[in-house]
C-alpha atoms as a PDB file:
ATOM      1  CA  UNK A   1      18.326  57.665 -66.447  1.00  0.00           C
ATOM      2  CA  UNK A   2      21.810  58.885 -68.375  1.00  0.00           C
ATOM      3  CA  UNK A   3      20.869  62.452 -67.618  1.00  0.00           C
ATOM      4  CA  UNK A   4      20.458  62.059 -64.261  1.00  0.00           C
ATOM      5  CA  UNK A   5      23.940  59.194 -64.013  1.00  0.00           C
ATOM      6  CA  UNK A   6      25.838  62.068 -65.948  1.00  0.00           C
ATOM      7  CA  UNK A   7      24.635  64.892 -63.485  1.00  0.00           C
ATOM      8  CA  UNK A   8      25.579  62.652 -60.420  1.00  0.00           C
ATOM      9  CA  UNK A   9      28.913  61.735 -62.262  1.00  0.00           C
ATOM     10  CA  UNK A  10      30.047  64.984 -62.883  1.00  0.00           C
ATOM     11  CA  UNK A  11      29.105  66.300 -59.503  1.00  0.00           C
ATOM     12  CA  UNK A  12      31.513  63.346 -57.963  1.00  0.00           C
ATOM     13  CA  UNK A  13      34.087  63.603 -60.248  1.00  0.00           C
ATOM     14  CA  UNK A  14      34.473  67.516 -59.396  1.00  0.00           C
ATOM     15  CA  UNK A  15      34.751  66.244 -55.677  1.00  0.00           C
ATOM     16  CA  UNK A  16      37.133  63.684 -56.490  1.00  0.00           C
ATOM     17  CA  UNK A  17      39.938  66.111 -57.686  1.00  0.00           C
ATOM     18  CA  UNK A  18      40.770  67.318 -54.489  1.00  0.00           C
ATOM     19  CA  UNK A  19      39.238  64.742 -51.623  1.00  0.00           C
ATOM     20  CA  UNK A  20      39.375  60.723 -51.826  1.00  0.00           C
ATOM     21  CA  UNK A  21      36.524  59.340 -53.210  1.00  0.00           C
ATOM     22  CA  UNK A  22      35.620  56.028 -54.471  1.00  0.00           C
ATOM     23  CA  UNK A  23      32.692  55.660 -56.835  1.00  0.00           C
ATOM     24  CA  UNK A  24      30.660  52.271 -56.191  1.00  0.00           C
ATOM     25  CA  UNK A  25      28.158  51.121 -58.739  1.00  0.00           C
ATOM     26  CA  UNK A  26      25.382  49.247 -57.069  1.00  0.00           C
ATOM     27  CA  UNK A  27      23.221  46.273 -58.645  1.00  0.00           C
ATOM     28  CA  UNK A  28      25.639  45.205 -60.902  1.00  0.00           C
ATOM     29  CA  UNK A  29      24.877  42.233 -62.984  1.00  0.00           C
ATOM     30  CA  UNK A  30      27.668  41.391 -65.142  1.00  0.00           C
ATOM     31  CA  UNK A  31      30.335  43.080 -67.162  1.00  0.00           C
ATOM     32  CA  UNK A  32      28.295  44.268 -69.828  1.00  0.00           C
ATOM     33  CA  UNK A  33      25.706  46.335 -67.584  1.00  0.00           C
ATOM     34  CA  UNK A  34      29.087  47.486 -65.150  1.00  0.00           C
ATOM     35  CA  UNK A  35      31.534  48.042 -68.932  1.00  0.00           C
ATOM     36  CA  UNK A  36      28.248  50.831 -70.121  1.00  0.00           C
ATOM     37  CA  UNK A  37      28.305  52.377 -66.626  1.00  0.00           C
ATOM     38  CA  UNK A  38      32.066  53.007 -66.868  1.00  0.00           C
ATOM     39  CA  UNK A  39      31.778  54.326 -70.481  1.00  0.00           C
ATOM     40  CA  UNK A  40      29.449  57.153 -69.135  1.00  0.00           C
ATOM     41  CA  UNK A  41      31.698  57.845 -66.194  1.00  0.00           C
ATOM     42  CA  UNK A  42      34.798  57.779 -69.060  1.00  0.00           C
ATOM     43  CA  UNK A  43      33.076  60.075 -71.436  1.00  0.00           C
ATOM     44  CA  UNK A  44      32.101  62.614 -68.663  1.00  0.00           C
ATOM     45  CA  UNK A  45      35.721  62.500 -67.728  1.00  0.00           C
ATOM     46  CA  UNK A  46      37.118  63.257 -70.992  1.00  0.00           C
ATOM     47  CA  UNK A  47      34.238  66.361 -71.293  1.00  0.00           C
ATOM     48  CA  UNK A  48      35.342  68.030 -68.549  1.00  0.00           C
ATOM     49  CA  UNK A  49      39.282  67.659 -69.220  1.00  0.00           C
ATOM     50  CA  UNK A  50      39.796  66.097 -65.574  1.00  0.00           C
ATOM     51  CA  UNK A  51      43.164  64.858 -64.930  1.00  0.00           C
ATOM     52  CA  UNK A  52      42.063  62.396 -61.834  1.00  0.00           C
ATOM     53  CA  UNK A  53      39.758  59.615 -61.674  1.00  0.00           C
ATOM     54  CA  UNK A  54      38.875  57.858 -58.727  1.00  0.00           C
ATOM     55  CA  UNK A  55      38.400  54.151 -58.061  1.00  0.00           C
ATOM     56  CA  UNK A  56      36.126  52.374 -59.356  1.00  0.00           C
ATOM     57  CA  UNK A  57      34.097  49.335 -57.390  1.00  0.00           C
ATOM     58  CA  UNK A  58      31.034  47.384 -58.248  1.00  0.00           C
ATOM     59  CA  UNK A  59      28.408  46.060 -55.652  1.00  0.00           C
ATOM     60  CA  UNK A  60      28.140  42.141 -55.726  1.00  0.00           C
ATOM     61  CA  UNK A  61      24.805  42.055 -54.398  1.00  0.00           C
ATOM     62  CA  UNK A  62      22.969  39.578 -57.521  1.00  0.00           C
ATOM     63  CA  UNK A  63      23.366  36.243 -58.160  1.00  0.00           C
ATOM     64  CA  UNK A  64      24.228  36.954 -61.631  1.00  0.00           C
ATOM     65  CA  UNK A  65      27.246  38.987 -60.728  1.00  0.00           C
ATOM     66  CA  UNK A  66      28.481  35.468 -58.879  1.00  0.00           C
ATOM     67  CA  UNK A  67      28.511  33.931 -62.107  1.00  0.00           C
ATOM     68  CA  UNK A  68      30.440  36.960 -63.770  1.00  0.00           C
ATOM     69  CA  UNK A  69      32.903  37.281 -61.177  1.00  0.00           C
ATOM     70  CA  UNK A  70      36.226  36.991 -62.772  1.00  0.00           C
ATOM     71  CA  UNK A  71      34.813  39.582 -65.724  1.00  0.00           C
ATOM     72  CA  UNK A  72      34.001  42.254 -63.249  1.00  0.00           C
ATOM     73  CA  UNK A  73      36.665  41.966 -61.203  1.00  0.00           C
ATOM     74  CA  UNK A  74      38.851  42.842 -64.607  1.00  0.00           C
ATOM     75  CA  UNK A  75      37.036  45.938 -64.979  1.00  0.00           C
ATOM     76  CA  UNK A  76      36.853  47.135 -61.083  1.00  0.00           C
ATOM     77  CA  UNK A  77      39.641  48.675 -58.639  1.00  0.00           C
ATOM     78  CA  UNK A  78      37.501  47.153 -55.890  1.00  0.00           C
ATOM     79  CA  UNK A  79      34.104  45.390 -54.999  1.00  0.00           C
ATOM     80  CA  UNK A  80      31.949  45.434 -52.216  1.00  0.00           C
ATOM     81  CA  UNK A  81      29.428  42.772 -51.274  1.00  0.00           C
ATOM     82  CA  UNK A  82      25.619  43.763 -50.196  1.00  0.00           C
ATOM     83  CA  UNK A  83      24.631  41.025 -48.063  1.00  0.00           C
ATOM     84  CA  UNK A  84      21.077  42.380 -47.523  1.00  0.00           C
ATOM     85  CA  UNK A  85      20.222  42.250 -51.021  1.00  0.00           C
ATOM     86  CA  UNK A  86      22.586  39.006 -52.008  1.00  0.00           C
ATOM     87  CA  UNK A  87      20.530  37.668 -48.891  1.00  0.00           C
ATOM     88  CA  UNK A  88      17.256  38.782 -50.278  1.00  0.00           C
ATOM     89  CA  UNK A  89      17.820  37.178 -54.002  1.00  0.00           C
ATOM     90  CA  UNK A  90      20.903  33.964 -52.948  1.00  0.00           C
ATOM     91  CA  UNK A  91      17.512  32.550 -50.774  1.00  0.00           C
ATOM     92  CA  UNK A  92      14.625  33.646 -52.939  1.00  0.00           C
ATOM     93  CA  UNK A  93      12.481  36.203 -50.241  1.00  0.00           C
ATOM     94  CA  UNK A  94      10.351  38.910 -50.814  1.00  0.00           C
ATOM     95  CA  UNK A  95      11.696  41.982 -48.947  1.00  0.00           C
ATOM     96  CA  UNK A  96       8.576  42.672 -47.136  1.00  0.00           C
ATOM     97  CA  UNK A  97       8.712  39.131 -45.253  1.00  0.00           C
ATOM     98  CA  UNK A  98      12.786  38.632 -45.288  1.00  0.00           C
ATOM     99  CA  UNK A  99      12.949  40.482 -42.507  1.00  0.00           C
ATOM    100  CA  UNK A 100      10.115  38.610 -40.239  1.00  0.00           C
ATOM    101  CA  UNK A 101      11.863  34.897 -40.708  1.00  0.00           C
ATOM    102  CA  UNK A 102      14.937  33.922 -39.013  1.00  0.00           C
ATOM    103  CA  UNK A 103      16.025  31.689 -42.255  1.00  0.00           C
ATOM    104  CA  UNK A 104      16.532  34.611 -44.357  1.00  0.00           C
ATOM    105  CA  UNK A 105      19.628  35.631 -43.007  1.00  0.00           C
ATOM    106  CA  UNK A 106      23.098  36.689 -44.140  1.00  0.00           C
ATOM    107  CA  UNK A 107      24.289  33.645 -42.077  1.00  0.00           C
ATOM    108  CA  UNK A 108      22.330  31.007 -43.895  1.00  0.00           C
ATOM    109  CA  UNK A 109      25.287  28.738 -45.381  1.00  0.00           C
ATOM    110  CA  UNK A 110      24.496  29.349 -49.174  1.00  0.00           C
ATOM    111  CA  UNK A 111      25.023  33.135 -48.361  1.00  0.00           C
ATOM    112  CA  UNK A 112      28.158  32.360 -46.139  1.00  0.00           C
ATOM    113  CA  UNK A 113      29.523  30.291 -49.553  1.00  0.00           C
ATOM    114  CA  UNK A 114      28.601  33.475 -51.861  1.00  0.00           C
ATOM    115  CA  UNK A 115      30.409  35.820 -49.736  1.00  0.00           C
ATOM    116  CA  UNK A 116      33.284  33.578 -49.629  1.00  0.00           C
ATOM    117  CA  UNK A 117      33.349  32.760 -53.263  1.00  0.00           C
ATOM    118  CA  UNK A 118      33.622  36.498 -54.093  1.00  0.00           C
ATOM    119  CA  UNK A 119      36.827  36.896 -51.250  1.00  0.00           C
ATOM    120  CA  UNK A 120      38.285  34.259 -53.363  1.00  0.00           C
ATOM    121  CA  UNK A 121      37.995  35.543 -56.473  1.00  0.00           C
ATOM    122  CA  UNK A 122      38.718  38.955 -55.421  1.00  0.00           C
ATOM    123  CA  UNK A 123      42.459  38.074 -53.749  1.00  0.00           C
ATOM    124  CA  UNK A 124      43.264  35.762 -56.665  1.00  0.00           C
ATOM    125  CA  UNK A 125      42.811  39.020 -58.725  1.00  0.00           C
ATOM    126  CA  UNK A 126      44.141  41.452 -56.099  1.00  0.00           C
ATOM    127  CA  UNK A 127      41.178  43.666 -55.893  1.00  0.00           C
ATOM    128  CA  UNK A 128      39.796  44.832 -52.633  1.00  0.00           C
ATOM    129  CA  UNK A 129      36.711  43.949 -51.089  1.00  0.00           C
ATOM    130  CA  UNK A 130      34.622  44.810 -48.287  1.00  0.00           C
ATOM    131  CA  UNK A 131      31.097  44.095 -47.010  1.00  0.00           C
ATOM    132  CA  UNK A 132      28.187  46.403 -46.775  1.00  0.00           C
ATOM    133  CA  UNK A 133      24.761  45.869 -45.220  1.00  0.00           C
ATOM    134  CA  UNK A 134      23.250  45.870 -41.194  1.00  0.00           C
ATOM    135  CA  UNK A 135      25.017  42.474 -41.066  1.00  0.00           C
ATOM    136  CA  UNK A 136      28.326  44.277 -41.117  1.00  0.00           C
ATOM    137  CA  UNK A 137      27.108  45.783 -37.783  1.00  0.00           C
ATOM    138  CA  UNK A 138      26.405  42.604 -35.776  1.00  0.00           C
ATOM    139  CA  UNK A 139      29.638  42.131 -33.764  1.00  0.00           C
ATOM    140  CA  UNK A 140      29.766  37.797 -33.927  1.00  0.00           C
ATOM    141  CA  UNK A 141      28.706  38.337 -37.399  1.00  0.00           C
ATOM    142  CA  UNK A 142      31.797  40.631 -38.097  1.00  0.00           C
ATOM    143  CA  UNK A 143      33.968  38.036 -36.401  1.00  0.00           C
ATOM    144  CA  UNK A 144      33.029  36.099 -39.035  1.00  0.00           C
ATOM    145  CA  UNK A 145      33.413  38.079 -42.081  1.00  0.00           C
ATOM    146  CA  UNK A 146      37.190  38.169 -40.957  1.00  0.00           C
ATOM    147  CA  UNK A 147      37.489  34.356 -40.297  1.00  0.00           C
ATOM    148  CA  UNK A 148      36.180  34.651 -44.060  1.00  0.00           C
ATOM    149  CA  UNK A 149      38.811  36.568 -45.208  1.00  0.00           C
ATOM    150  CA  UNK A 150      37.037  40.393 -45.337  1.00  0.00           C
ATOM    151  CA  UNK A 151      39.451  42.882 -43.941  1.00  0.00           C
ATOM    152  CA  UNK A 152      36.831  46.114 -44.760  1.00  0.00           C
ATOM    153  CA  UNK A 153      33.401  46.405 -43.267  1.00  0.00           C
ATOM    154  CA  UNK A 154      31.091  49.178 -44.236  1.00  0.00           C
ATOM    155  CA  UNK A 155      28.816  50.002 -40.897  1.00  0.00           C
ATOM    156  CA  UNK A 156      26.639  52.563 -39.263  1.00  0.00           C
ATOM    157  CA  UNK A 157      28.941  54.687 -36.713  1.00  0.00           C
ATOM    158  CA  UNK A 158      26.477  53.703 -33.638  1.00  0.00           C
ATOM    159  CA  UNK A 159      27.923  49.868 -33.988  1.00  0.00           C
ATOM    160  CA  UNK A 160      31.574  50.269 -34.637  1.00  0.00           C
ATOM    161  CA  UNK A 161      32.393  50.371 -30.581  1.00  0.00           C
ATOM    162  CA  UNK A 162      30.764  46.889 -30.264  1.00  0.00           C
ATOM    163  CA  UNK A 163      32.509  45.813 -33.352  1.00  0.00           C
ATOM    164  CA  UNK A 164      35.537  46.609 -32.540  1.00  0.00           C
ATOM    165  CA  UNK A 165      35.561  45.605 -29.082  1.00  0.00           C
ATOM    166  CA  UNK A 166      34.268  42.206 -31.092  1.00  0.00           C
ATOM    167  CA  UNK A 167      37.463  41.882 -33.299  1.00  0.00           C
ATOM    168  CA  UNK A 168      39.445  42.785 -30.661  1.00  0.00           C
ATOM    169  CA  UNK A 169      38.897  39.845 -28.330  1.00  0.00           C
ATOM    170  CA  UNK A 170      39.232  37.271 -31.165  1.00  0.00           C
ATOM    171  CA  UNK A 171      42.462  35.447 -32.668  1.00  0.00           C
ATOM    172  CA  UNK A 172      42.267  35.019 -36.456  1.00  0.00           C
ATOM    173  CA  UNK A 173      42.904  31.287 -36.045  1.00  0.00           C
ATOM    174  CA  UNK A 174      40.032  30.775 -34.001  1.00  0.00           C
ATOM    175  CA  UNK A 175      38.037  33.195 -36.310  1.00  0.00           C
ATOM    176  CA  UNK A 176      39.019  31.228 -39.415  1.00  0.00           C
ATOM    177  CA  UNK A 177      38.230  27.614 -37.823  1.00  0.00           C
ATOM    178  CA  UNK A 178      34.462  29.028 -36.942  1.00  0.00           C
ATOM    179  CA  UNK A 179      34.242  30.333 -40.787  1.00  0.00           C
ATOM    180  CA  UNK A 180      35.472  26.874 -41.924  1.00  0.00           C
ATOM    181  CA  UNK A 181      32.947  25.453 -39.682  1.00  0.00           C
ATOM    182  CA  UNK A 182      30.103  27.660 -40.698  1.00  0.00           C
ATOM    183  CA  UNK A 183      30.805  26.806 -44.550  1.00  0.00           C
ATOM    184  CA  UNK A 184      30.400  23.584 -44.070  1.00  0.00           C
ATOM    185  CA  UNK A 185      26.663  23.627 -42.185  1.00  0.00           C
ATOM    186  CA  UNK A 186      23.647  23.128 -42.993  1.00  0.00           C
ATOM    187  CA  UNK A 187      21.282  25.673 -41.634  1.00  0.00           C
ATOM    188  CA  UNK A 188      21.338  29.066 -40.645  1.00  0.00           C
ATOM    189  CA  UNK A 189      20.686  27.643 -36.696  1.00  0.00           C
ATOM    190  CA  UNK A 190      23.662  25.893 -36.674  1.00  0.00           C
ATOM    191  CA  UNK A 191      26.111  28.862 -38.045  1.00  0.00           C
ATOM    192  CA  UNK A 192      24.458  30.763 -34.992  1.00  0.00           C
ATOM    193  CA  UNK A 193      25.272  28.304 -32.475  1.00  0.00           C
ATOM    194  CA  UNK A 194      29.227  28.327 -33.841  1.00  0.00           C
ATOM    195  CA  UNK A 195      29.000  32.091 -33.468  1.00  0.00           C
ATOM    196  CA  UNK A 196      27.536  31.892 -29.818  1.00  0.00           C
ATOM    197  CA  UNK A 197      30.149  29.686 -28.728  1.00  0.00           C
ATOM    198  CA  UNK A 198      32.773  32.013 -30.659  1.00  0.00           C
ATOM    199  CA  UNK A 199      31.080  35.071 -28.319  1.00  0.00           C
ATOM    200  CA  UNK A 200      31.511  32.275 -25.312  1.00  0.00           C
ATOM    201  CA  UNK A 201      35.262  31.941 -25.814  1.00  0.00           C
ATOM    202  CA  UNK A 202      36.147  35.782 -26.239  1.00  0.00           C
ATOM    203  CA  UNK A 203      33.951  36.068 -22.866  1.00  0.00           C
ATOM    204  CA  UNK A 204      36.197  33.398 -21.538  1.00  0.00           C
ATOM    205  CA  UNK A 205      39.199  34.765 -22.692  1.00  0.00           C
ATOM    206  CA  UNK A 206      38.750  38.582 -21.373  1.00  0.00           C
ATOM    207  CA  UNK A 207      37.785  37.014 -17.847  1.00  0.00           C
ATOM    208  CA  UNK A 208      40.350  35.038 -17.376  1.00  0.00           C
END
């Protein structure tokens, strides 16, 4: 729809000139799909003569764009992971049922590995990267984006109290040893029982 990208383009760019605004391209594949959207974003700059152009991010929400890492992350000021769709396609579930099974979840291990892989990447190349998605909103799962490495969540303003209060009552060494941990499961169940014991010691902590 390049009529309709262009129209949205422009009306963002317009914004962008006087308020900070980051443009993130969602369902990116790999450099080639992302290297066409930028062209159209380029050329609409150039047409209007526009002397500022915001920061640029791709959504890592495919497992193709896992393969492509290194290529998009040359082309991007920042990326930002989708764990409800990279949950949805990592473990192979149709939307309509992901969400009535407790094994298609963004703490199954092979999504916990995906999300780490792109933190890796990401640092090696200094880009920035945050995680979108309801999972962002869970407080023990928040812990354990950090213990990942993620140092930007994206979340609904209704969970940011609990979230915070979350990240507040955790040490980043003892987040980090539960990521470690939860890389190296096996099932979703048993990253869920590190994160209940993670909730156990902050409890344990703020009592004492």
């Amino acid at each position: 729809e390049r009529d309709l990208l262009d129209t949205q383009i422009r009306a963002v760019l317009h914004v962008a000139q006087t308020s900070d605004v980051r443009i993130l391209f969602p369902m990116v594949i790999g450099s080639d799909d992302f290297a066409r959207a930028l062209a159209v974003l380029d050329s609409v700059v150039d047409q209007l003569g526009l002397l500022r152009k915001p920061p640029i991010g791709a959504m890592i929400e495919t497992p193709a764009a896992l393969y492509a890492l290194d290529e998009i992350l040359d082309l991007a000021d920042f990326v930002a992971i989708g764990t409800n769709d990279l949950t949805q396609y990592m473990l192979a579930a149709d939307r309509d049922v992901a969400e009535l099974t407790d094994d298609c979840t963004p703490s199954h291990p092979a999504v916990l590995r995906a999300i780490k892989q792109v933190i890796v990447s990401a640092t090696a190349k200094q880009r920035p990267v945050c995680v979108c998605g309801e999972a962002a909103g869970e407080p023990d799962f928040a812990c354990l984006l950090v213990g990942l490495g993620i140092r930007e969540l994206s979340l609904s303003p209704p969970c940011s109290a609990a979230v915070r209060r979350a990240l507040r009552d955790i040490d980043n060494a003892s987040a980090r040893d539960i990521a470690q941990k939860a890389l190296g499961c096996r099932t979703a169940d048993q990253v869920r029982q590190l994160l209940s014991e993670l909730c156990a010691t902050a409890v344990d902590s703020e009592s004492t």
